[in-house]
PDB file of N, CA and C in Angstrom:
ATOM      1  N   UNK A   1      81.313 -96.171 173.142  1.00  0.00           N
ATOM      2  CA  UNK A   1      80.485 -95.972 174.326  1.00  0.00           C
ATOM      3  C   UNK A   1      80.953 -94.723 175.070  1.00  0.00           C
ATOM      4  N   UNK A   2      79.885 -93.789 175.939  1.00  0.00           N
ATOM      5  CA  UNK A   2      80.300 -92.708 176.167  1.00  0.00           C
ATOM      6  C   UNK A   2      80.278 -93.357 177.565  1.00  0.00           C
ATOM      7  N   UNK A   3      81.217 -92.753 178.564  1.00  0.00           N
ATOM      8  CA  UNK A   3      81.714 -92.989 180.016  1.00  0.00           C
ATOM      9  C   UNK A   3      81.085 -92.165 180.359  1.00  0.00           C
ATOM     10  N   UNK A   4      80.231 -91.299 181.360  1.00  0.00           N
ATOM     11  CA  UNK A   4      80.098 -90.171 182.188  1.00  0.00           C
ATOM     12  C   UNK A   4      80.603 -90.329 183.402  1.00  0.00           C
ATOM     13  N   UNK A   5      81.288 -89.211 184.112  1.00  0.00           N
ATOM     14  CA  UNK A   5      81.898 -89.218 185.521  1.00  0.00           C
ATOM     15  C   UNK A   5      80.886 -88.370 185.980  1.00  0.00           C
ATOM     16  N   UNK A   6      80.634 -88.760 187.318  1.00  0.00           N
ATOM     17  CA  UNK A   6      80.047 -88.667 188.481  1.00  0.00           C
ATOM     18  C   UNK A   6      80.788 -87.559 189.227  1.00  0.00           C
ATOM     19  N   UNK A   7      81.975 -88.454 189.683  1.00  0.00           N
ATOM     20  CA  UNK A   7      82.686 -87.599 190.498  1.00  0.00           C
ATOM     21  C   UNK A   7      84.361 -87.876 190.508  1.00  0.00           C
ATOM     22  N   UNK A   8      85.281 -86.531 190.851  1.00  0.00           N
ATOM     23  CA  UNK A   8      86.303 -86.792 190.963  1.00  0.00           C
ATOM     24  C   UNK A   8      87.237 -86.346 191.919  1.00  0.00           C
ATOM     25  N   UNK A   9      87.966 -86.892 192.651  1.00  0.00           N
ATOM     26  CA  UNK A   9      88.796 -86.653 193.603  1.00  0.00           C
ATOM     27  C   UNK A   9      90.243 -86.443 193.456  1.00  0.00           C
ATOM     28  N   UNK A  10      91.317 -85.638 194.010  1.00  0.00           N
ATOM     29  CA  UNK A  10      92.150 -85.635 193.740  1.00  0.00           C
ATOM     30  C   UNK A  10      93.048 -86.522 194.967  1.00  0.00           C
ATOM     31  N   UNK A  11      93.992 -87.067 194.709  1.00  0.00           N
ATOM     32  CA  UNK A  11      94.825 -87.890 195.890  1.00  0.00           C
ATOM     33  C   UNK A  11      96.027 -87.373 195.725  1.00  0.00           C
ATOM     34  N   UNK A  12      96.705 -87.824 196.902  1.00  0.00           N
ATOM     35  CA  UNK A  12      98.022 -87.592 196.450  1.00  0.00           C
ATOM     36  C   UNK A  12      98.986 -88.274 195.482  1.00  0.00           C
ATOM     37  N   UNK A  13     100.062 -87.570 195.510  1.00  0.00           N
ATOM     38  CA  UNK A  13     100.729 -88.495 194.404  1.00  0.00           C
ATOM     39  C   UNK A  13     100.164 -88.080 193.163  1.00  0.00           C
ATOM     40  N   UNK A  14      99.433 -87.620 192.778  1.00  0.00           N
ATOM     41  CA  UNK A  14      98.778 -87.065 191.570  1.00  0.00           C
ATOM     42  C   UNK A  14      98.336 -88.161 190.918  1.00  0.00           C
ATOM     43  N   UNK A  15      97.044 -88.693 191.610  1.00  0.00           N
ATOM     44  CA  UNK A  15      96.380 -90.013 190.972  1.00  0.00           C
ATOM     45  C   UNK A  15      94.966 -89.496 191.229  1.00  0.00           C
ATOM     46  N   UNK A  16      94.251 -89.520 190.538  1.00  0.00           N
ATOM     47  CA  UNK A  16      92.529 -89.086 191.264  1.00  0.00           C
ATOM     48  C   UNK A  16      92.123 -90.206 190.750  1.00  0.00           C
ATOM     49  N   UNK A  17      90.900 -90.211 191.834  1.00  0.00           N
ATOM     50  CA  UNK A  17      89.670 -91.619 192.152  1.00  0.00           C
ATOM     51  C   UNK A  17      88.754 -90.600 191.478  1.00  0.00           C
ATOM     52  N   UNK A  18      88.073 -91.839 190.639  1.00  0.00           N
ATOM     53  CA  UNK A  18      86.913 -90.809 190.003  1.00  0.00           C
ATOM     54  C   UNK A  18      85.550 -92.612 189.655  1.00  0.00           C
ATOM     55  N   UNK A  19      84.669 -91.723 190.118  1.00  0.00           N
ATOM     56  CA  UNK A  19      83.705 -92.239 189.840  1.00  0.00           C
ATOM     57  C   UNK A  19      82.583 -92.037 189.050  1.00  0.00           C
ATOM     58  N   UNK A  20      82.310 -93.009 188.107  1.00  0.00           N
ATOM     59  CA  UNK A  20      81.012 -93.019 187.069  1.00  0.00           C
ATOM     60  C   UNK A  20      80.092 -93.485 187.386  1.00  0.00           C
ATOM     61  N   UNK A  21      79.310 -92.580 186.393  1.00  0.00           N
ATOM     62  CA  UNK A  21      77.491 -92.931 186.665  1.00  0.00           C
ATOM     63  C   UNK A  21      76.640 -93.978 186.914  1.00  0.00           C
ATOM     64  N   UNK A  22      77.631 -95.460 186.137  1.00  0.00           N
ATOM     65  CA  UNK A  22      77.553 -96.464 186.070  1.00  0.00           C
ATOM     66  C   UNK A  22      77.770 -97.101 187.586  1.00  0.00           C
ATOM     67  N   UNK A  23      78.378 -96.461 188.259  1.00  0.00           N
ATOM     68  CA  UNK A  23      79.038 -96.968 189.585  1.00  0.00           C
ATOM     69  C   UNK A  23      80.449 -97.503 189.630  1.00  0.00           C
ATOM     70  N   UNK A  24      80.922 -97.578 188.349  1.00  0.00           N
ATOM     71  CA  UNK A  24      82.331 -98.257 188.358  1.00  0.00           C
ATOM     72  C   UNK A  24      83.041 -97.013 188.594  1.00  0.00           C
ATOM     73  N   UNK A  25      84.461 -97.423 189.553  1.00  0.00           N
ATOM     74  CA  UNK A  25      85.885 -96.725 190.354  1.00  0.00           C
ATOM     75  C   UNK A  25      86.648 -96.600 189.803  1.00  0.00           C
ATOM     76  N   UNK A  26      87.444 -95.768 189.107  1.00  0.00           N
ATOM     77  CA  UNK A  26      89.053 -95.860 188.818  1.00  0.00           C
ATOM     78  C   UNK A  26      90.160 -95.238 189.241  1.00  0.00           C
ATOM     79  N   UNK A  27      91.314 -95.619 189.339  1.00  0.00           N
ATOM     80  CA  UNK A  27      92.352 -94.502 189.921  1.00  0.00           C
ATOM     81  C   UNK A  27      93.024 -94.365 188.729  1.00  0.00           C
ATOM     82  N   UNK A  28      93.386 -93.085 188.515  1.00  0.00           N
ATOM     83  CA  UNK A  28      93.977 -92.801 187.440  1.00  0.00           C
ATOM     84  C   UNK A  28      95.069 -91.349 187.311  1.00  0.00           C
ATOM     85  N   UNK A  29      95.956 -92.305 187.461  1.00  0.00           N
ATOM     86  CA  UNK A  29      97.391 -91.482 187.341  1.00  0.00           C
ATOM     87  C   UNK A  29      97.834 -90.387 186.310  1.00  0.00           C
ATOM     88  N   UNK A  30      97.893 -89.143 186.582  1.00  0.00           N
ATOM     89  CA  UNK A  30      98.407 -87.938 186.005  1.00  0.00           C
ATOM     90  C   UNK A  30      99.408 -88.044 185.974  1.00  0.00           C
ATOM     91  N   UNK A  31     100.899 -88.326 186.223  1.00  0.00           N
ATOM     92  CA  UNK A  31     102.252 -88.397 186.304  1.00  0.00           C
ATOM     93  C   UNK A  31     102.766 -88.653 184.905  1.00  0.00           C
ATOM     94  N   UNK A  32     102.177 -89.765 184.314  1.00  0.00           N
ATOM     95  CA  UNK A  32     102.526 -89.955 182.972  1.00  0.00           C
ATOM     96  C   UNK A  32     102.361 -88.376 181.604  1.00  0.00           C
ATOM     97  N   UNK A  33     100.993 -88.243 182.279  1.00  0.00           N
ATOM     98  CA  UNK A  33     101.239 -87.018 181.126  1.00  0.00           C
ATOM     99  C   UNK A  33     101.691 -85.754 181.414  1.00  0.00           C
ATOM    100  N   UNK A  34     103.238 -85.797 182.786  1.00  0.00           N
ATOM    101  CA  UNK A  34     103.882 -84.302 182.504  1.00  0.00           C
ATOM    102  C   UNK A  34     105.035 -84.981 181.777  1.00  0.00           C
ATOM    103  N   UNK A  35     105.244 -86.092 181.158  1.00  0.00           N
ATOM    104  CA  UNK A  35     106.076 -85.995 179.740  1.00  0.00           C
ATOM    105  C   UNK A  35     105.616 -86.155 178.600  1.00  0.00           C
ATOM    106  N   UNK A  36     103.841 -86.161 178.836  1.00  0.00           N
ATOM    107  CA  UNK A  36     103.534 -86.097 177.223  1.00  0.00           C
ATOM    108  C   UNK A  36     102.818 -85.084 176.739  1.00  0.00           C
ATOM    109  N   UNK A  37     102.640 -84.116 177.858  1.00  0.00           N
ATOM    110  CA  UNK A  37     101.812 -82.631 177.558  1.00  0.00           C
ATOM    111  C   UNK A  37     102.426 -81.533 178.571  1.00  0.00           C
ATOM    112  N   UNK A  38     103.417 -80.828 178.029  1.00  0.00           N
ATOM    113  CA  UNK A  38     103.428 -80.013 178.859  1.00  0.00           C
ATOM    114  C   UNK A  38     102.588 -79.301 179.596  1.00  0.00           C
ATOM    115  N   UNK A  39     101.473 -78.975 179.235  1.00  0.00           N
ATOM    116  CA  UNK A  39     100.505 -78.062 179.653  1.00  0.00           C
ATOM    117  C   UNK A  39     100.154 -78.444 181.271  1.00  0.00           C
ATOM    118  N   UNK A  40     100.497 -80.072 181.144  1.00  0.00           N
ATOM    119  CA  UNK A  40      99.738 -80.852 182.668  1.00  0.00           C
ATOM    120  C   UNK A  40     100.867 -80.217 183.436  1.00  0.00           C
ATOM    121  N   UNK A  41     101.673 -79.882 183.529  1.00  0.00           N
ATOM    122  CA  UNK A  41     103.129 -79.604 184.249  1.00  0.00           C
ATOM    123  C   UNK A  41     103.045 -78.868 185.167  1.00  0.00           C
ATOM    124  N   UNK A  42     101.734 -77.955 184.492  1.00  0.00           N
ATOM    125  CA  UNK A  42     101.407 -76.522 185.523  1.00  0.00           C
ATOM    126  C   UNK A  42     101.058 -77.029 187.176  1.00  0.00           C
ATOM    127  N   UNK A  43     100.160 -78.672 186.723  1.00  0.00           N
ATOM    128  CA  UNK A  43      99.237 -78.956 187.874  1.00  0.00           C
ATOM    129  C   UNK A  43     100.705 -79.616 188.946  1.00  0.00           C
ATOM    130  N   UNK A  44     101.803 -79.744 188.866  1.00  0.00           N
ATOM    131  CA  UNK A  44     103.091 -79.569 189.794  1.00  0.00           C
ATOM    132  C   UNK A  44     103.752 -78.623 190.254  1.00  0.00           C
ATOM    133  N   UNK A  45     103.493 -77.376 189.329  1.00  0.00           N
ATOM    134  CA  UNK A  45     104.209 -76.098 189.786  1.00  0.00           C
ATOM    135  C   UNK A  45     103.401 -75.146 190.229  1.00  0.00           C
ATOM    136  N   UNK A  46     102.245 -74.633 189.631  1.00  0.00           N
ATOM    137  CA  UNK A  46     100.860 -74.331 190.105  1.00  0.00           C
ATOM    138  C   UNK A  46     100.134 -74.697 191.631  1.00  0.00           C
ATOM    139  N   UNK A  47     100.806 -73.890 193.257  1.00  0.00           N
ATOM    140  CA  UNK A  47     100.527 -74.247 193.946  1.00  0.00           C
ATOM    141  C   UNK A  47      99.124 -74.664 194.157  1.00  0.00           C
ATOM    142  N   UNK A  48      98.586 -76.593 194.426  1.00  0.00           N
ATOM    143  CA  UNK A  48      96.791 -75.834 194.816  1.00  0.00           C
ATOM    144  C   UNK A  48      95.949 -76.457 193.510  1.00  0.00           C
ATOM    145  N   UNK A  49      96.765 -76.254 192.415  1.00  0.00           N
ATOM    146  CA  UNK A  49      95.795 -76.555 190.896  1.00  0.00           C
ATOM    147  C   UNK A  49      95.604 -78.228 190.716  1.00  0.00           C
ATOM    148  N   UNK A  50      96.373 -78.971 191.145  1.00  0.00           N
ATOM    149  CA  UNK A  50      95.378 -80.412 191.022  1.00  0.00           C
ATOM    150  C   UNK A  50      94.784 -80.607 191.978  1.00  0.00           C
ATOM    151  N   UNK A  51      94.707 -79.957 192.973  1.00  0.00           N
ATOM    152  CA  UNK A  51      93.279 -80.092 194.214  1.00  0.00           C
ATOM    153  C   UNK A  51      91.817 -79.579 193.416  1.00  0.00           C
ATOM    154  N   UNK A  52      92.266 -78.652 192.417  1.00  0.00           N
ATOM    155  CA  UNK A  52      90.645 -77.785 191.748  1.00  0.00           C
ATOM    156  C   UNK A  52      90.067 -78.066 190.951  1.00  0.00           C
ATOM    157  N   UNK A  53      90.655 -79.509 190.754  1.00  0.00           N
ATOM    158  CA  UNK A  53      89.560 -80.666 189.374  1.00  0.00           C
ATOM    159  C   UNK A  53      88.748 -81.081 189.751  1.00  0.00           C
ATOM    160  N   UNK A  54      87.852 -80.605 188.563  1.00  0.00           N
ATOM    161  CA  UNK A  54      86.351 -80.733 189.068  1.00  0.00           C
ATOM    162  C   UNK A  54      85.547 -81.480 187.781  1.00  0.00           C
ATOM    163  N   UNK A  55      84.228 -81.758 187.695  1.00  0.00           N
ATOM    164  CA  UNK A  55      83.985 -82.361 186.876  1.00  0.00           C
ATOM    165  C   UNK A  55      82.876 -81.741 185.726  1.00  0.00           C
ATOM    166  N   UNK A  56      83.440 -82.431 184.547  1.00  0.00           N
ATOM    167  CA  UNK A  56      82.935 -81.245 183.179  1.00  0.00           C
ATOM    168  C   UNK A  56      81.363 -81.112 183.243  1.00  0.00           C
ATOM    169  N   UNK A  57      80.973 -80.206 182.230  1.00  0.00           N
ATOM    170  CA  UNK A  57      78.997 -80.484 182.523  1.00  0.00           C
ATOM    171  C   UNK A  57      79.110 -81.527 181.574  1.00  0.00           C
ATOM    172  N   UNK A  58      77.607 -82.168 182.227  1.00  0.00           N
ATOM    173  CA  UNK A  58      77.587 -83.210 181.246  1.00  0.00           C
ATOM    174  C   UNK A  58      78.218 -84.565 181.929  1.00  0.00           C
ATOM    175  N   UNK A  59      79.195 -84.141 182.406  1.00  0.00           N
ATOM    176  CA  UNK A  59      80.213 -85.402 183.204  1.00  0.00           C
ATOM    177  C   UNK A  59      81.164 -86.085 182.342  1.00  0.00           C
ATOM    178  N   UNK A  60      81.147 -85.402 181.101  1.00  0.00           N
ATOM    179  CA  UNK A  60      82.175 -86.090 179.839  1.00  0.00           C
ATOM    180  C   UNK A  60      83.657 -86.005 179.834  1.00  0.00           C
ATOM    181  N   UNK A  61      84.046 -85.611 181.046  1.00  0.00           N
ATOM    182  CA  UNK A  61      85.328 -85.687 181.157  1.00  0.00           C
ATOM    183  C   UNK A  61      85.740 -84.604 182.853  1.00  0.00           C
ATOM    184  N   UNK A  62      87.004 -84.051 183.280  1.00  0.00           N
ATOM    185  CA  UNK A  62      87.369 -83.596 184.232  1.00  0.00           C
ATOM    186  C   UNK A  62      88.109 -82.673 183.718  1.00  0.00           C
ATOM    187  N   UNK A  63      88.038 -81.262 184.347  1.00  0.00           N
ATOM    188  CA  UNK A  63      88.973 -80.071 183.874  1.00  0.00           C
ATOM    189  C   UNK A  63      89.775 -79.530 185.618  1.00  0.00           C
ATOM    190  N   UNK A  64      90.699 -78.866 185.402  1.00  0.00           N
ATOM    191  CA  UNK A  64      91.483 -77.702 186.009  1.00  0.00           C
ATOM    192  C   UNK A  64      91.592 -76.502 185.603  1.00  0.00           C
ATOM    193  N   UNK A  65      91.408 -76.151 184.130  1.00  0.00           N
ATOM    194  CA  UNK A  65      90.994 -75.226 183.925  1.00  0.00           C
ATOM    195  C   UNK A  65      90.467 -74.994 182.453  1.00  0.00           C
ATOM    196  N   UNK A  66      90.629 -73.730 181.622  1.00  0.00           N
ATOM    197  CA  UNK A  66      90.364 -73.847 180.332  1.00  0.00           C
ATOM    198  C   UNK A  66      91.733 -74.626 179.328  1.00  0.00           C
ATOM    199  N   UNK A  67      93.019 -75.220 179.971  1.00  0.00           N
ATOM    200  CA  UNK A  67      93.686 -75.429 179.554  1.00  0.00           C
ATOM    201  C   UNK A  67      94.220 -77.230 179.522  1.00  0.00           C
ATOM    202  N   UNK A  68      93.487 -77.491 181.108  1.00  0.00           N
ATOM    203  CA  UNK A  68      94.094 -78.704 181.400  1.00  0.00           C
ATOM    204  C   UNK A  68      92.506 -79.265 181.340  1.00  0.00           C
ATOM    205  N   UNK A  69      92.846 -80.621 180.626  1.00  0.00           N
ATOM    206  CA  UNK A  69      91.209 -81.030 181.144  1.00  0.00           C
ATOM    207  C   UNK A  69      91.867 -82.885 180.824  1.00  0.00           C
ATOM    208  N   UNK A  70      90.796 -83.567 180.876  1.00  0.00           N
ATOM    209  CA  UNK A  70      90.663 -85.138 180.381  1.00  0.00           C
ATOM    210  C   UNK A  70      89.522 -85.536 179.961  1.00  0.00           C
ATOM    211  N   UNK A  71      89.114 -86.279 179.106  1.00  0.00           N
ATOM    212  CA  UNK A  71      88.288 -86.945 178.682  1.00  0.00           C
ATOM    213  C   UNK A  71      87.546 -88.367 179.350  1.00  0.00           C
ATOM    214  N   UNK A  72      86.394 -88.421 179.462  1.00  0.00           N
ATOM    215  CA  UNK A  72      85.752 -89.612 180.562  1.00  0.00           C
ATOM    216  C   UNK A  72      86.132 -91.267 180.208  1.00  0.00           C
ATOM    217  N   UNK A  73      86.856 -91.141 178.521  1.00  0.00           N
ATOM    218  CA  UNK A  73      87.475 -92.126 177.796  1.00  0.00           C
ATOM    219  C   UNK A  73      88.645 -92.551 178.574  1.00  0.00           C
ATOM    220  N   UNK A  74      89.623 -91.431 178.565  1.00  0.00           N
ATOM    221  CA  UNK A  74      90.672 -91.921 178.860  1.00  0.00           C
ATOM    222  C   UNK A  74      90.531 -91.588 180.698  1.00  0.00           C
ATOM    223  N   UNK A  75      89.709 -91.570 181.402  1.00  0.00           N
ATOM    224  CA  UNK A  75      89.818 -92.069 182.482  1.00  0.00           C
ATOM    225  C   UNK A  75      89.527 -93.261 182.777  1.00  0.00           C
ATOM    226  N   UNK A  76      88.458 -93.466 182.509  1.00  0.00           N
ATOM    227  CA  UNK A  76      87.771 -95.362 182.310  1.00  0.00           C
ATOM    228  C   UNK A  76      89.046 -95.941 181.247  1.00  0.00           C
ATOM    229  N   UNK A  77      89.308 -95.808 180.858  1.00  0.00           N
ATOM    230  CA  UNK A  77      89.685 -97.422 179.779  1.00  0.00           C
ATOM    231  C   UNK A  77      91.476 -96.991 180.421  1.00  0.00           C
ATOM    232  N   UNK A  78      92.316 -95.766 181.145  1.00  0.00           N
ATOM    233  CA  UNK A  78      93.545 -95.778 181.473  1.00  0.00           C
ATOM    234  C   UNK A  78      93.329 -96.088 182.814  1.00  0.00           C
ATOM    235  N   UNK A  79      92.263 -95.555 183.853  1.00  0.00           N
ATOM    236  CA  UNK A  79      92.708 -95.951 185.188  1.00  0.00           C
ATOM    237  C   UNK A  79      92.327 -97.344 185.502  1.00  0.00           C
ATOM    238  N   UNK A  80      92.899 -97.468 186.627  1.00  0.00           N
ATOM    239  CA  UNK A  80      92.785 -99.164 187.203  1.00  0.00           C
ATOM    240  C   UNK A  80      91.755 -98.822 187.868  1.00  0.00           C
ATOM    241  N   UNK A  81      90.794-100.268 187.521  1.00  0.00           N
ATOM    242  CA  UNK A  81      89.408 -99.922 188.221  1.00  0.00           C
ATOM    243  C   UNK A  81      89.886-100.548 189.924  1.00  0.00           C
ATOM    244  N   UNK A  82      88.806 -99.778 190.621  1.00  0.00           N
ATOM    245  CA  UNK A  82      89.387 -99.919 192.312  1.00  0.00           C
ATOM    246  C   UNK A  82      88.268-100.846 192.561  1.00  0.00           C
ATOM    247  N   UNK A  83      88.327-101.870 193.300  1.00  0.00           N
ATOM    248  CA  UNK A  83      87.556-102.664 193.444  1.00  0.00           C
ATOM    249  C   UNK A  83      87.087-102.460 194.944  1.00  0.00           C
ATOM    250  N   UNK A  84      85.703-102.772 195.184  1.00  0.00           N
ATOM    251  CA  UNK A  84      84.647-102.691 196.083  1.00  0.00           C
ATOM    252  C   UNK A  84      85.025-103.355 197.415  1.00  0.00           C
ATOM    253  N   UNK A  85      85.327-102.782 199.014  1.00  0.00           N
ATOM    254  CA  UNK A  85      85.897-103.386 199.630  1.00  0.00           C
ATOM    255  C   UNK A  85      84.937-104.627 200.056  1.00  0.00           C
ATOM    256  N   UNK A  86      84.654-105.413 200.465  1.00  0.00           N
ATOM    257  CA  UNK A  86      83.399-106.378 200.934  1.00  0.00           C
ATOM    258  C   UNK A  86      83.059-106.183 201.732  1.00  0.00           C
ATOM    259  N   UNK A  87      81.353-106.226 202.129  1.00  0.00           N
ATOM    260  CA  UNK A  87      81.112-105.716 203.189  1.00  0.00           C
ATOM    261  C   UNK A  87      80.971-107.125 204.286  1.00  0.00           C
TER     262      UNK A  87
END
């Protein structure tokens, strides 16, 4: 199944809320992959660069640049979905 993102936010702590087309929430933590890709490493030393994720065309995933990006897979099925406050 293909995920499309809607939209994505960056938080602190290096976790972004991102939302799909579907309407479902997730938070989903970047921290894990500055020990499994260097490349993400930049978005800690790189003043500014995980504030500038934005979302791919199409909505098939989230980039920072031509180097750093994610897939709409591994945002849905890794982040914790955020649940709906009640109204």
């Amino acid at each position: 199944m293909f995920y499309r993102v809607q939209s994505v936010e960056p938080k602190d702590n290096f976790m972004l809320s991102v939302l799909f087309t579907d309407g479902v929430k997730t938070e989903y933590d970047v921290k894990p992959l500055f020990l499994k890709w260097d490349v993400f490493n930049n978005l800690k030393t790189i003043k500014g660069l995980f504030q500038q994720v934005k979302v791919d065309a199409g909505g098939f995933g989230v980039s920072w640049n031509d180097e750093i990006d994610l897939a709409s897979e591994e945002l849905r099925i890794n982040g914790k979905e955020e649940l709906s406050a009640p109204e």
